[in-house]
PDB file of N, CA and C in Angstrom:
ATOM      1  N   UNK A   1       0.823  -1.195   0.000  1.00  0.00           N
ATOM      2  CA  UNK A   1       0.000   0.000   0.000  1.00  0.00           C
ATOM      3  C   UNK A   1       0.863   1.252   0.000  1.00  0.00           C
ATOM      4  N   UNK A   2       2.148   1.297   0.658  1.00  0.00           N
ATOM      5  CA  UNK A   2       2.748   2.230   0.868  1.00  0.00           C
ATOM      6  C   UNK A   2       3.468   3.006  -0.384  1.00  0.00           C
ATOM      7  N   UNK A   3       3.803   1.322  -1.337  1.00  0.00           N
ATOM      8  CA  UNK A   3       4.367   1.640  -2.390  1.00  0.00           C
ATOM      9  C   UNK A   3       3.452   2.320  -3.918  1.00  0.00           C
ATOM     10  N   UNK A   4       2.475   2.026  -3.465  1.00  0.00           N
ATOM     11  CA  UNK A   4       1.146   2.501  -4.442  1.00  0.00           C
ATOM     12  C   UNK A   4       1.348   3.415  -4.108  1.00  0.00           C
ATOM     13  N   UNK A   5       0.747   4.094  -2.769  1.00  0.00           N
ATOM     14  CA  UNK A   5       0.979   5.371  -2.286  1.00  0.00           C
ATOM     15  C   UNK A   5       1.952   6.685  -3.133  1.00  0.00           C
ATOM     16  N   UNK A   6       3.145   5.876  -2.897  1.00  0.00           N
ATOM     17  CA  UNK A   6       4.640   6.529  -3.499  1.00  0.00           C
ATOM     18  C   UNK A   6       4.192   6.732  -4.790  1.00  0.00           C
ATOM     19  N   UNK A   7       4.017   5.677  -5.581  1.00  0.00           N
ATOM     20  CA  UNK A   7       4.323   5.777  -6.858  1.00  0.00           C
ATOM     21  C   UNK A   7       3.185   7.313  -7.547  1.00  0.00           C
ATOM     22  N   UNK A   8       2.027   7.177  -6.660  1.00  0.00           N
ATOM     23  CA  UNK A   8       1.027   8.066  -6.877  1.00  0.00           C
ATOM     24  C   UNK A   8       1.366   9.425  -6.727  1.00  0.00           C
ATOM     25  N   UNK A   9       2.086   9.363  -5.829  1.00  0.00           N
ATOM     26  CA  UNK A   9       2.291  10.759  -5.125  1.00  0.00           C
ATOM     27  C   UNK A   9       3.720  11.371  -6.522  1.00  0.00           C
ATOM     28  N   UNK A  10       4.451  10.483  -6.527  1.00  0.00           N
ATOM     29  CA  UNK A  10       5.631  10.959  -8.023  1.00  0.00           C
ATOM     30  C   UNK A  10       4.992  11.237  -9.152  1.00  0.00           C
ATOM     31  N   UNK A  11       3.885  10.829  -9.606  1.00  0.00           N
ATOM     32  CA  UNK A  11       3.313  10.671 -10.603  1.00  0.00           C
ATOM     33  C   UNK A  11       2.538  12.072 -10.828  1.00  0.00           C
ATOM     34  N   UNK A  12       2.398  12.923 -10.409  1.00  0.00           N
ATOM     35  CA  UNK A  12       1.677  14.425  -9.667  1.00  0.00           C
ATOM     36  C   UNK A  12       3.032  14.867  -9.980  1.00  0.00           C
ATOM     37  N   UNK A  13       4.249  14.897  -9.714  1.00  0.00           N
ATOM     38  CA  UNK A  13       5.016  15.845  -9.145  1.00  0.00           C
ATOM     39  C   UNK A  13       5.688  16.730 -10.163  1.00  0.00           C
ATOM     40  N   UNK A  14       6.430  17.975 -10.242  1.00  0.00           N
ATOM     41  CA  UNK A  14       6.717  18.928 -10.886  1.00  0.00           C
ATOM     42  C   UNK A  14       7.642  18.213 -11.972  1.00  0.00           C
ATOM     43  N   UNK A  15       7.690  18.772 -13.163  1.00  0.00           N
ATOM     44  CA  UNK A  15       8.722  18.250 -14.167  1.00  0.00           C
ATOM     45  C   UNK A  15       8.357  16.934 -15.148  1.00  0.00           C
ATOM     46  N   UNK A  16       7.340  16.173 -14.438  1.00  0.00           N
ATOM     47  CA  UNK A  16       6.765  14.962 -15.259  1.00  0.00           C
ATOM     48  C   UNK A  16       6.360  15.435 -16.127  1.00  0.00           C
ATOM     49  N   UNK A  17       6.686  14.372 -17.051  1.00  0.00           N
ATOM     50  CA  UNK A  17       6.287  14.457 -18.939  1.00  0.00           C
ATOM     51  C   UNK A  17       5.013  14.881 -18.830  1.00  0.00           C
ATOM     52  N   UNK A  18       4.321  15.391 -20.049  1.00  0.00           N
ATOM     53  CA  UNK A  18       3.183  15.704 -19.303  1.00  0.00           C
ATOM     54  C   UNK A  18       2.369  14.866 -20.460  1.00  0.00           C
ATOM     55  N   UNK A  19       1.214  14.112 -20.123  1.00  0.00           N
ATOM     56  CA  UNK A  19       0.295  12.642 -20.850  1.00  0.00           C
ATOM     57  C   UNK A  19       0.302  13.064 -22.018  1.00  0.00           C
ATOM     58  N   UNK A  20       0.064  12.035 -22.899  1.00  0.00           N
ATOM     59  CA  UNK A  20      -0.027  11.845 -24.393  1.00  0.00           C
ATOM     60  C   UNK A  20      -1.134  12.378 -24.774  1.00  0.00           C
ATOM     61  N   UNK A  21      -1.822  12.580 -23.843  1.00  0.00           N
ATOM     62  CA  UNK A  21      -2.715  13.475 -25.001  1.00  0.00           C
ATOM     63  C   UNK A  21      -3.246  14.902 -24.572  1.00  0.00           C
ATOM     64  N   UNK A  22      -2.166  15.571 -24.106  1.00  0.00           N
ATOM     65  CA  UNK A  22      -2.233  17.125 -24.035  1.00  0.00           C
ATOM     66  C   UNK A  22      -1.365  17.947 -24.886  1.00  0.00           C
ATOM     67  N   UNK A  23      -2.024  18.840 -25.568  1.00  0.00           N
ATOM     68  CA  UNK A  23      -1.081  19.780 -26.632  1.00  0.00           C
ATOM     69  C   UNK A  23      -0.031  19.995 -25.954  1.00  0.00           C
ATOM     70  N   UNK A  24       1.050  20.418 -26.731  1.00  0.00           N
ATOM     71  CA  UNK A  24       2.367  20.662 -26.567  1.00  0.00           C
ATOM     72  C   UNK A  24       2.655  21.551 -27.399  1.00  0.00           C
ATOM     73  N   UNK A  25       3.089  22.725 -26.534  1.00  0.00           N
ATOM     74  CA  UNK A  25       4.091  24.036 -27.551  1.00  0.00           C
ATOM     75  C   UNK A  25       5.494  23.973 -27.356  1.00  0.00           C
ATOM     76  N   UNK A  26       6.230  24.347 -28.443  1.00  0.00           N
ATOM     77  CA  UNK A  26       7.580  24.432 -28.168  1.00  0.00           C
ATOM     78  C   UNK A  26       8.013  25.954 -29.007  1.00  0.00           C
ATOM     79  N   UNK A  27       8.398  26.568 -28.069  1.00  0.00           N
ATOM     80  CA  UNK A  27       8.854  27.928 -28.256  1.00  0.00           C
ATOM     81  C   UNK A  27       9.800  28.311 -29.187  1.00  0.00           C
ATOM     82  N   UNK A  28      10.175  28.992 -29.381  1.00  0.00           N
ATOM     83  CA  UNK A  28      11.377  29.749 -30.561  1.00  0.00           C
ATOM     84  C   UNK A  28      12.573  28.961 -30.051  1.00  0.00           C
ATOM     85  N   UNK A  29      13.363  28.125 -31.020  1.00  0.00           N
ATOM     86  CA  UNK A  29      14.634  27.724 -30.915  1.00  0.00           C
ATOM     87  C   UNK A  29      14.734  26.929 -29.438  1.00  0.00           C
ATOM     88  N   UNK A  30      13.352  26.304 -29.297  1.00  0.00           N
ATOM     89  CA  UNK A  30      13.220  25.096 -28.568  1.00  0.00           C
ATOM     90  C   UNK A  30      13.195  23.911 -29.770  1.00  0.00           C
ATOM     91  N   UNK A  31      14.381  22.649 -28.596  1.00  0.00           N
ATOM     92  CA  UNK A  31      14.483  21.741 -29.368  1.00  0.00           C
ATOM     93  C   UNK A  31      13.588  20.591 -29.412  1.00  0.00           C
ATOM     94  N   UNK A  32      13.438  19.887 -30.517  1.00  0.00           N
ATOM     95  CA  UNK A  32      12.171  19.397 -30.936  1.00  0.00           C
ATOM     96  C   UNK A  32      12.269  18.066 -31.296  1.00  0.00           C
ATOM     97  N   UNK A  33      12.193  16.917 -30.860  1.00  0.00           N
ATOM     98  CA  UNK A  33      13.053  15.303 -31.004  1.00  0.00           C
ATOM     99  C   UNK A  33      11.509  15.359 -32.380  1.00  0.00           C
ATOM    100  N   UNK A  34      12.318  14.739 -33.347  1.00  0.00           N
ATOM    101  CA  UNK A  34      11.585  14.673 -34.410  1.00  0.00           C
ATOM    102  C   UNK A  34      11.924  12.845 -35.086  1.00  0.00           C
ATOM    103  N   UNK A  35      11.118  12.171 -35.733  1.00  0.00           N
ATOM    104  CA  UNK A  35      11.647  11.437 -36.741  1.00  0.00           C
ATOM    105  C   UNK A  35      10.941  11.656 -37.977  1.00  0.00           C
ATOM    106  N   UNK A  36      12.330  11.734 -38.664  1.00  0.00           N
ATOM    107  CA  UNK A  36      11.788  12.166 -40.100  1.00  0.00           C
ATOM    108  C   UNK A  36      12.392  10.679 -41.582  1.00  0.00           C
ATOM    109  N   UNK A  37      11.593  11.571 -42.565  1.00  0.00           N
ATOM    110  CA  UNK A  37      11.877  10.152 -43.290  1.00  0.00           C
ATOM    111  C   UNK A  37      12.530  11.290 -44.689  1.00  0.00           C
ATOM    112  N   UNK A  38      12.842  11.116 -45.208  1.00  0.00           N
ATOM    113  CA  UNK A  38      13.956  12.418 -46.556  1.00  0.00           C
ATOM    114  C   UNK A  38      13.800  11.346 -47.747  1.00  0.00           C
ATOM    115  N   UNK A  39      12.764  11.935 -48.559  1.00  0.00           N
ATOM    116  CA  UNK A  39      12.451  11.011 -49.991  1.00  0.00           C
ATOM    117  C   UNK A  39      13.560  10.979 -51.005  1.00  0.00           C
ATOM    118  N   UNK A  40      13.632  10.097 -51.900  1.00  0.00           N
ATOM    119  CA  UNK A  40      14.692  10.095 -52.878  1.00  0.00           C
ATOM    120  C   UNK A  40      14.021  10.921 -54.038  1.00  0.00           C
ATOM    121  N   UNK A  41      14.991  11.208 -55.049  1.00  0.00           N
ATOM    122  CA  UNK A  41      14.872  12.110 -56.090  1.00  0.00           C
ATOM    123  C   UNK A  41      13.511  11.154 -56.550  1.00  0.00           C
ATOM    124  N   UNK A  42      13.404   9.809 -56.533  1.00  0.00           N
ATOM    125  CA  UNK A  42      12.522   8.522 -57.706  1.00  0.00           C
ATOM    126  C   UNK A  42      11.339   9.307 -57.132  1.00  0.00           C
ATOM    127  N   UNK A  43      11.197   9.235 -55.497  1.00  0.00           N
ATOM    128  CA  UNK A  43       9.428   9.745 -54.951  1.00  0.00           C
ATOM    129  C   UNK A  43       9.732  11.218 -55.016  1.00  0.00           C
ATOM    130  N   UNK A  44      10.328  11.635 -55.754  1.00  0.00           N
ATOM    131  CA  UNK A  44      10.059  13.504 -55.950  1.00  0.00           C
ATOM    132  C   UNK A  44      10.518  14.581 -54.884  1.00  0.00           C
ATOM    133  N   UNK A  45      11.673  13.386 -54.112  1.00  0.00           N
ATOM    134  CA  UNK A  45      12.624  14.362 -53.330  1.00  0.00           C
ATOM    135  C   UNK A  45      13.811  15.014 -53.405  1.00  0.00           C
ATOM    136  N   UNK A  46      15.140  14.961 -52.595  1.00  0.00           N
ATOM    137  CA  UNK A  46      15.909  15.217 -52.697  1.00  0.00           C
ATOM    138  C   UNK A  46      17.052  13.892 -53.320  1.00  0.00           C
ATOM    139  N   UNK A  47      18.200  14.414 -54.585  1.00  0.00           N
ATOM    140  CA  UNK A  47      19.295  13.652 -55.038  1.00  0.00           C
ATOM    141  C   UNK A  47      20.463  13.618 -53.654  1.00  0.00           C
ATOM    142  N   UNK A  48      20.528  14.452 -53.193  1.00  0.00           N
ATOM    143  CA  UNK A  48      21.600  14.685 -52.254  1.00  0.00           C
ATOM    144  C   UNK A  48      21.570  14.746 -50.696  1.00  0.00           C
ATOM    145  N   UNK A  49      22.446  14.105 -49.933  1.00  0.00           N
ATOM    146  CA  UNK A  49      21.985  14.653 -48.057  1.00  0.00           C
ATOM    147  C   UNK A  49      22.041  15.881 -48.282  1.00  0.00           C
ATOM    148  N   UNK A  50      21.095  16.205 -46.374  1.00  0.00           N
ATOM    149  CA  UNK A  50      20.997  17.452 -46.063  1.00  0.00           C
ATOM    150  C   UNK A  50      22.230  17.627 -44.868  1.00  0.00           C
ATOM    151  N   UNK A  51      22.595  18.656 -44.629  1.00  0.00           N
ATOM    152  CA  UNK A  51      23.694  18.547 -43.289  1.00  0.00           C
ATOM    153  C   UNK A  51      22.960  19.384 -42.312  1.00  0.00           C
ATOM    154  N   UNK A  52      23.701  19.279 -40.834  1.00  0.00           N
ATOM    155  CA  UNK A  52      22.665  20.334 -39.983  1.00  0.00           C
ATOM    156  C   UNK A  52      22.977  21.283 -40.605  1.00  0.00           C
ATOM    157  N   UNK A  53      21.972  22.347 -39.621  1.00  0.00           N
ATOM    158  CA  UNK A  53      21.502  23.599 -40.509  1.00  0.00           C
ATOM    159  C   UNK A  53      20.990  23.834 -42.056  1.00  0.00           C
ATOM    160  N   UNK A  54      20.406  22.758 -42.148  1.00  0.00           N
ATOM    161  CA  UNK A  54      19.319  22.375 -42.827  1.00  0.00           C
ATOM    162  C   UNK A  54      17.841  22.902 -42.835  1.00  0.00           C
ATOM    163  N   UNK A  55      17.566  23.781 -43.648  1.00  0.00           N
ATOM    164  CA  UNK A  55      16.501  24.929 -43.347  1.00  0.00           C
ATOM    165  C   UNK A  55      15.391  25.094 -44.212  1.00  0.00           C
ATOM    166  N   UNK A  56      14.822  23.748 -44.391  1.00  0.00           N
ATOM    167  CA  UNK A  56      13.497  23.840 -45.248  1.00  0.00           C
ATOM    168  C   UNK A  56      12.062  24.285 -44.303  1.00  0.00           C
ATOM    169  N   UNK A  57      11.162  24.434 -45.275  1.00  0.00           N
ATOM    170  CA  UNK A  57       9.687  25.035 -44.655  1.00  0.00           C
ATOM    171  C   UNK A  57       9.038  23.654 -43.829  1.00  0.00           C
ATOM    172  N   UNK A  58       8.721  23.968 -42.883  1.00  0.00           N
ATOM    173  CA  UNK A  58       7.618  22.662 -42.426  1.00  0.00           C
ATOM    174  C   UNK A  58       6.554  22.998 -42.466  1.00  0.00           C
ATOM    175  N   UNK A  59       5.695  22.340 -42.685  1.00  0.00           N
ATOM    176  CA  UNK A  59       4.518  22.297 -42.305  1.00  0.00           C
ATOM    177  C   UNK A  59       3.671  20.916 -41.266  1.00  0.00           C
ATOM    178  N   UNK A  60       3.291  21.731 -40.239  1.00  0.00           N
ATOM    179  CA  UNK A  60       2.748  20.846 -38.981  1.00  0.00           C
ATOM    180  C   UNK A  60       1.590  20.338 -39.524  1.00  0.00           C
ATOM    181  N   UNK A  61       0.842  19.511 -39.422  1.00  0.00           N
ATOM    182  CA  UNK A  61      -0.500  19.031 -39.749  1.00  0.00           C
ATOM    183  C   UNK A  61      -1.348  19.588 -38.441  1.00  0.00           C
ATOM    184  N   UNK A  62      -0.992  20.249 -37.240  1.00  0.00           N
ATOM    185  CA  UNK A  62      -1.875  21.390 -36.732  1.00  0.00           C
ATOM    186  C   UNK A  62      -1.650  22.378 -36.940  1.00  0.00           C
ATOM    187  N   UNK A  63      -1.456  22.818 -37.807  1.00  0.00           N
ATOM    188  CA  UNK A  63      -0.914  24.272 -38.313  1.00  0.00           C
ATOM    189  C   UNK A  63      -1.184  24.370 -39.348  1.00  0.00           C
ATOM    190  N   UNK A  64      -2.007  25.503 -40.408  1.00  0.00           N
ATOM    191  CA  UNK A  64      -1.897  25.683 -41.576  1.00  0.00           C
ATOM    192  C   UNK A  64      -1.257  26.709 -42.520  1.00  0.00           C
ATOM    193  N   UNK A  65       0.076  27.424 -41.420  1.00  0.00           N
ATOM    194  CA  UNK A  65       1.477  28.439 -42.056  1.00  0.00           C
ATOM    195  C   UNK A  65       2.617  27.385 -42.351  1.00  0.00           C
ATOM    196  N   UNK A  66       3.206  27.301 -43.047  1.00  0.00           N
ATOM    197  CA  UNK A  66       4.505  26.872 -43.020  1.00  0.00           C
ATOM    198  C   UNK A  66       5.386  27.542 -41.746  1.00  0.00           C
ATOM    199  N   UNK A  67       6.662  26.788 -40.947  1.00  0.00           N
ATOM    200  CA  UNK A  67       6.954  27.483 -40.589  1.00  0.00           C
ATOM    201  C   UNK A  67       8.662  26.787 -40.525  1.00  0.00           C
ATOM    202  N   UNK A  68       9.471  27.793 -40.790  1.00  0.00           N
ATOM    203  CA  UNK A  68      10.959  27.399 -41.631  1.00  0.00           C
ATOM    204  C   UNK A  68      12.048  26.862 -40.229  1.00  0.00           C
ATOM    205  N   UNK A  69      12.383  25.634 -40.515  1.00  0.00           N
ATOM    206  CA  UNK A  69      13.009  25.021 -39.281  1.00  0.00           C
ATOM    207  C   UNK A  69      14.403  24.459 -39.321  1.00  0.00           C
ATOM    208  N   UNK A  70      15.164  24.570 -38.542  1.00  0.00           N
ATOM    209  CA  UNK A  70      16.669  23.835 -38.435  1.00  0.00           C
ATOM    210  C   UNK A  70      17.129  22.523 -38.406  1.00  0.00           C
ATOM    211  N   UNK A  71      17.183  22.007 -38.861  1.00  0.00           N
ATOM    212  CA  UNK A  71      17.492  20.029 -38.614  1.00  0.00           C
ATOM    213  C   UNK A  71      18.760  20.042 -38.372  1.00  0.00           C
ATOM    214  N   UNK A  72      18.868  19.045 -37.387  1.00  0.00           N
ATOM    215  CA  UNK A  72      20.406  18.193 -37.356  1.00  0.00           C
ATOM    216  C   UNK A  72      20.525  17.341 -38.433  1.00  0.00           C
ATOM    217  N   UNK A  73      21.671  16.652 -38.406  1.00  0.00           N
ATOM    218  CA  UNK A  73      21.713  15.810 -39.053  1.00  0.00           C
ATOM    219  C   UNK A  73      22.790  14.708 -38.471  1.00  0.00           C
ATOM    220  N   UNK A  74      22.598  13.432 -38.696  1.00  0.00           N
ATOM    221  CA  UNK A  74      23.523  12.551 -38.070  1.00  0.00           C
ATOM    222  C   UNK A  74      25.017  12.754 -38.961  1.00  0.00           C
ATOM    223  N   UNK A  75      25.855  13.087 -38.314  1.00  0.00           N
ATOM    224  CA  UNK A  75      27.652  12.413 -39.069  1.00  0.00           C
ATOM    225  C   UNK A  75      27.521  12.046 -40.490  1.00  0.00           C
ATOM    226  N   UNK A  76      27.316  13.151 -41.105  1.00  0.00           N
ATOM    227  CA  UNK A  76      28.424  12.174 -42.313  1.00  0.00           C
ATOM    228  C   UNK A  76      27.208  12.465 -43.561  1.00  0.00           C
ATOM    229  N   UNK A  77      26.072  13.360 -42.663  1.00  0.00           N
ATOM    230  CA  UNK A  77      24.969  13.601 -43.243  1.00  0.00           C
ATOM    231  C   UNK A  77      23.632  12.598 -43.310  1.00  0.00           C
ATOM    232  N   UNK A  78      22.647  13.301 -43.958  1.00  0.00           N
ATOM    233  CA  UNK A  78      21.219  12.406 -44.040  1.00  0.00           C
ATOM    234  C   UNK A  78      20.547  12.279 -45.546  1.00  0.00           C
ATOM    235  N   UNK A  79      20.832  10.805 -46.051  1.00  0.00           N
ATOM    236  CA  UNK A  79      21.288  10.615 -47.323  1.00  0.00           C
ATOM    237  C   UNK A  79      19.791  10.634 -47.566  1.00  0.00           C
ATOM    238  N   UNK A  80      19.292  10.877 -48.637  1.00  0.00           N
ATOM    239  CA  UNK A  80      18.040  10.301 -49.312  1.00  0.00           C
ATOM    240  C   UNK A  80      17.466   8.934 -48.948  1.00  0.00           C
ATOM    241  N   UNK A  81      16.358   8.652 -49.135  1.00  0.00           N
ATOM    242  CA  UNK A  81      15.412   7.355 -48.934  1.00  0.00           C
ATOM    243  C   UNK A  81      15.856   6.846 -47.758  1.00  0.00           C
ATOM    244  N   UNK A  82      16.263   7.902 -46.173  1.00  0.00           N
ATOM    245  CA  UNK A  82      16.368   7.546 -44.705  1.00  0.00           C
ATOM    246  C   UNK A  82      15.284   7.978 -43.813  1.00  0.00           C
ATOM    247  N   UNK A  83      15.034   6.964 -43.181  1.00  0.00           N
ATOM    248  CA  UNK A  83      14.640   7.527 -41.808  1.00  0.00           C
ATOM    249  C   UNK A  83      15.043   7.536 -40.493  1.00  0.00           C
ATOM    250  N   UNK A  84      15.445   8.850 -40.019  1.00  0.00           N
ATOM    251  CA  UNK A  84      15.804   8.642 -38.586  1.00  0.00           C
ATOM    252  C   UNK A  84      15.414   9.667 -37.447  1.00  0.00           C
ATOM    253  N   UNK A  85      15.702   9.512 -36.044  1.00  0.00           N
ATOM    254  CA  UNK A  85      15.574   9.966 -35.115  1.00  0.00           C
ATOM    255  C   UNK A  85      16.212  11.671 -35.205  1.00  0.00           C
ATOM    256  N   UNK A  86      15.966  12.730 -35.444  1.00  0.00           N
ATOM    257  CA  UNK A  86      16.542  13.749 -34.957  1.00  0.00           C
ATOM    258  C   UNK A  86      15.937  14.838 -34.635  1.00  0.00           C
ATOM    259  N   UNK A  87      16.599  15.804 -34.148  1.00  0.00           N
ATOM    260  CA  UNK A  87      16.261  17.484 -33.664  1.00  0.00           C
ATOM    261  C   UNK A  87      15.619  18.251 -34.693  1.00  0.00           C
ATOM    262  N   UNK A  88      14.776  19.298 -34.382  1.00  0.00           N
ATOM    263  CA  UNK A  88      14.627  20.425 -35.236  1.00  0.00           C
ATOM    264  C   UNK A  88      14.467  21.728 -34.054  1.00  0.00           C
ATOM    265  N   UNK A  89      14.925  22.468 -34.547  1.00  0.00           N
ATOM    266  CA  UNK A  89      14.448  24.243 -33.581  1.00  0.00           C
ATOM    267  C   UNK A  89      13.648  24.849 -34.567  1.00  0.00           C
ATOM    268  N   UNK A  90      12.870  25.489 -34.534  1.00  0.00           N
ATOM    269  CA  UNK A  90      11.775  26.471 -35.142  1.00  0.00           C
ATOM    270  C   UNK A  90      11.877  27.760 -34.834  1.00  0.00           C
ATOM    271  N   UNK A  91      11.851  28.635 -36.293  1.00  0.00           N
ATOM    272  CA  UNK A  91      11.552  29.594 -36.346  1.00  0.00           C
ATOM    273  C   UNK A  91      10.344  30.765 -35.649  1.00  0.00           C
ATOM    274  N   UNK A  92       9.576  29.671 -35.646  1.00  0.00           N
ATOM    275  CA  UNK A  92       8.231  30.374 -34.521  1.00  0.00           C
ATOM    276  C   UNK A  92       7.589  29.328 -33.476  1.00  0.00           C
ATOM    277  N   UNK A  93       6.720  29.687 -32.492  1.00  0.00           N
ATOM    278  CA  UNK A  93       6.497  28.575 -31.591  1.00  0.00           C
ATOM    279  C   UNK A  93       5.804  27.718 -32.766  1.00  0.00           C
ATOM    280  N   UNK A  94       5.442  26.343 -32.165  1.00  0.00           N
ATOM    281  CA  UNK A  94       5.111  25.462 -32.668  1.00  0.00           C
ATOM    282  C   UNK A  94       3.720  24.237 -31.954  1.00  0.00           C
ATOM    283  N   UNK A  95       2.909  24.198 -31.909  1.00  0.00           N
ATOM    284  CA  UNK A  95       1.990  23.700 -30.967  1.00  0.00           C
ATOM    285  C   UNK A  95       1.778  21.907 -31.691  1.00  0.00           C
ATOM    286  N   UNK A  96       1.889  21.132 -30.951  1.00  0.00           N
ATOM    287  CA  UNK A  96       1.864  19.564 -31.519  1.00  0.00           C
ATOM    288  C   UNK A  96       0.353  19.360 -30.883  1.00  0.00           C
ATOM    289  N   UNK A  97      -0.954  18.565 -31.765  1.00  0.00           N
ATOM    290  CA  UNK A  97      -2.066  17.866 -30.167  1.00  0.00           C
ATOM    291  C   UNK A  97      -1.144  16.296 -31.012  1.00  0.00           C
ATOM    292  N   UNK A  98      -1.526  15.413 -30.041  1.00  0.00           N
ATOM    293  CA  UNK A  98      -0.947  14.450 -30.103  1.00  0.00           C
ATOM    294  C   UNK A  98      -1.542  13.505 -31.414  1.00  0.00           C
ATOM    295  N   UNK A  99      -2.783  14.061 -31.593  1.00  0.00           N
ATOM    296  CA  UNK A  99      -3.373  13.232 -32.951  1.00  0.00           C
ATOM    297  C   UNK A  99      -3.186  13.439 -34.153  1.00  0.00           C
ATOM    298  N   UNK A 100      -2.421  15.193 -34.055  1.00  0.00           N
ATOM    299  CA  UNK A 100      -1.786  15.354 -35.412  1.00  0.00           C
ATOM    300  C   UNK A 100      -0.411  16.321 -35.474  1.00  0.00           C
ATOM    301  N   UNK A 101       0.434  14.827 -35.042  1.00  0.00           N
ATOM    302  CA  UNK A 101       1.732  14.981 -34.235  1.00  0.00           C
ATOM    303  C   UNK A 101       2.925  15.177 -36.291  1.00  0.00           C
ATOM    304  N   UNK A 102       2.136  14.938 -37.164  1.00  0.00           N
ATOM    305  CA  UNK A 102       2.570  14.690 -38.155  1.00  0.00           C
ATOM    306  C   UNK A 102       3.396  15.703 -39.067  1.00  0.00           C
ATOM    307  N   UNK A 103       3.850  15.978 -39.690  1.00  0.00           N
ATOM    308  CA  UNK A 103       4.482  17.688 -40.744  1.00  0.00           C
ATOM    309  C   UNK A 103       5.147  16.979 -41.690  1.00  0.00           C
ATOM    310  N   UNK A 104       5.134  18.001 -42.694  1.00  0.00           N
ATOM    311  CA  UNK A 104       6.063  17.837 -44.169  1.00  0.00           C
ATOM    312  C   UNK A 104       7.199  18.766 -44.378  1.00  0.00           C
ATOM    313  N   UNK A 105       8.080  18.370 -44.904  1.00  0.00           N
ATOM    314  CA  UNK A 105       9.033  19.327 -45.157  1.00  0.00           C
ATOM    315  C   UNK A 105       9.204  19.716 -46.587  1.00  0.00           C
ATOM    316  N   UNK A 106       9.375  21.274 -46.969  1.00  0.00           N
ATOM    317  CA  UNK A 106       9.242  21.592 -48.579  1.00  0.00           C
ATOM    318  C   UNK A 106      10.941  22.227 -48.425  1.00  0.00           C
ATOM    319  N   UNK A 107      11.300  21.973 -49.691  1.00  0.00           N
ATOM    320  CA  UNK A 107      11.917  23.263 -50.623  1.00  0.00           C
ATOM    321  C   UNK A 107      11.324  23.874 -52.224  1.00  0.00           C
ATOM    322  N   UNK A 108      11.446  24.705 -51.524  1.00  0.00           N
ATOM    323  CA  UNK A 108      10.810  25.654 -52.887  1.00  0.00           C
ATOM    324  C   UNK A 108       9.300  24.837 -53.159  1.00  0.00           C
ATOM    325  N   UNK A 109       8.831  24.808 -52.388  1.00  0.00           N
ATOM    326  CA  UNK A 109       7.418  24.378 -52.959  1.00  0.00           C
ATOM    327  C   UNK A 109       6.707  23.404 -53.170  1.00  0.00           C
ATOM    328  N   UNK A 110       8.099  22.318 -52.906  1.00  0.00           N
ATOM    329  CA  UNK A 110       8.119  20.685 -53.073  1.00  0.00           C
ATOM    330  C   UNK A 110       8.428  20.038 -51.671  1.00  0.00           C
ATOM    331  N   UNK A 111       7.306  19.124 -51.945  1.00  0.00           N
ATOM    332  CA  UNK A 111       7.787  17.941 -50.840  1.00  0.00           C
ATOM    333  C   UNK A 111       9.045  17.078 -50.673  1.00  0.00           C
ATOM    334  N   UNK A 112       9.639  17.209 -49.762  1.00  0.00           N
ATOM    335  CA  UNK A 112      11.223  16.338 -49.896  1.00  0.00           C
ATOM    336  C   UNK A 112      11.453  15.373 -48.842  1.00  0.00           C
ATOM    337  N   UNK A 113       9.826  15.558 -47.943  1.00  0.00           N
ATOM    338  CA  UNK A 113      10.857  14.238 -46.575  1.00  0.00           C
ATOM    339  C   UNK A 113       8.978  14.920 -45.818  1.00  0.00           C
ATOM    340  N   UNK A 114       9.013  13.945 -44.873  1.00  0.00           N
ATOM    341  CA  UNK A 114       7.739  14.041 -43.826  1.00  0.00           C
ATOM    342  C   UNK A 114       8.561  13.355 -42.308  1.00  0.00           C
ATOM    343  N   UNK A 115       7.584  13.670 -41.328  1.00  0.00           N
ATOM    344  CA  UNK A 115       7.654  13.412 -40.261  1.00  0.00           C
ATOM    345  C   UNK A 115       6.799  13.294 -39.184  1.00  0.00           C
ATOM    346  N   UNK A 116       7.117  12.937 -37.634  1.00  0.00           N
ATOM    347  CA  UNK A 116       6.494  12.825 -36.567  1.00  0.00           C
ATOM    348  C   UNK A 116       7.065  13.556 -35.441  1.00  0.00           C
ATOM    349  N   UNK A 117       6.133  14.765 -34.680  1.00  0.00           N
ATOM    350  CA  UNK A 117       6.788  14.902 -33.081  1.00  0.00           C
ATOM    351  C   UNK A 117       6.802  13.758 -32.434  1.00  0.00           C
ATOM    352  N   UNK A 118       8.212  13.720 -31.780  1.00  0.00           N
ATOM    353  CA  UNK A 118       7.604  13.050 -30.781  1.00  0.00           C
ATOM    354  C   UNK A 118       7.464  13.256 -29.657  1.00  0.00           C
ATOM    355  N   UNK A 119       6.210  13.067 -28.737  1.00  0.00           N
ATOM    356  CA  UNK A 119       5.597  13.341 -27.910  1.00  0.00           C
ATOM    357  C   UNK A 119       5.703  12.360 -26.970  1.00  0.00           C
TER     358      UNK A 119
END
């Protein structure tokens, strides 16, 4: 009982993640754990990696502005037809709800890669 108790009482306490299904903002040049997927030239993306500081338009699927964002990129770069785990910072805040945690990334007008917050 005591340990129920405990676990209840941590579970309340300051700093906890906060549940999967409450919106989430992330402020100006707050960092943003993303996985993204970067199409090949064949599906109408990019021929070449991107390196960090990588600065295409996103678009959030709760959001209907584009809004122009920073990517990392793993060592050695992020080759076409990958998907992986990384960062983005944003140009303006950014609000995720958890059901449409989803965004695209453009250059010039074109789709080149999609993704997921993760939350």
């Amino acid at each position: 009982m005591v340990a129920t108790l405990f676990v209840a009482v941590l579970s309340g306490c300051a700093g906890a993640e906060p549940p999967a299904d409450e919106v989430v903002t992330f402020t100006v040049g707050e960092t943003i754990p993303v996985t993204v997927t970067l199409r090949s030239a064949d599906d109408g993306g990019r021929s070449t990696p991107f390196y960090s500081g990588y600065r295409p338009q996103v678009l959030f699927a709760s959001s209907p502005d584009p809004v122009p964002c920073t990517f990392s990129s793993p060592d050695g770069g992020f080759p076409p037809d990958t998907t992986a785990d990384i960062e983005i910072t944003c140009a303006h805040d950014v609000t995720v709800e958890p059901a449409q945690a989803g965004f695209v990334f453009e250059e010039s007008g074109r789709e080149v890669g999609s993704g997921s917050v993760a939350l």
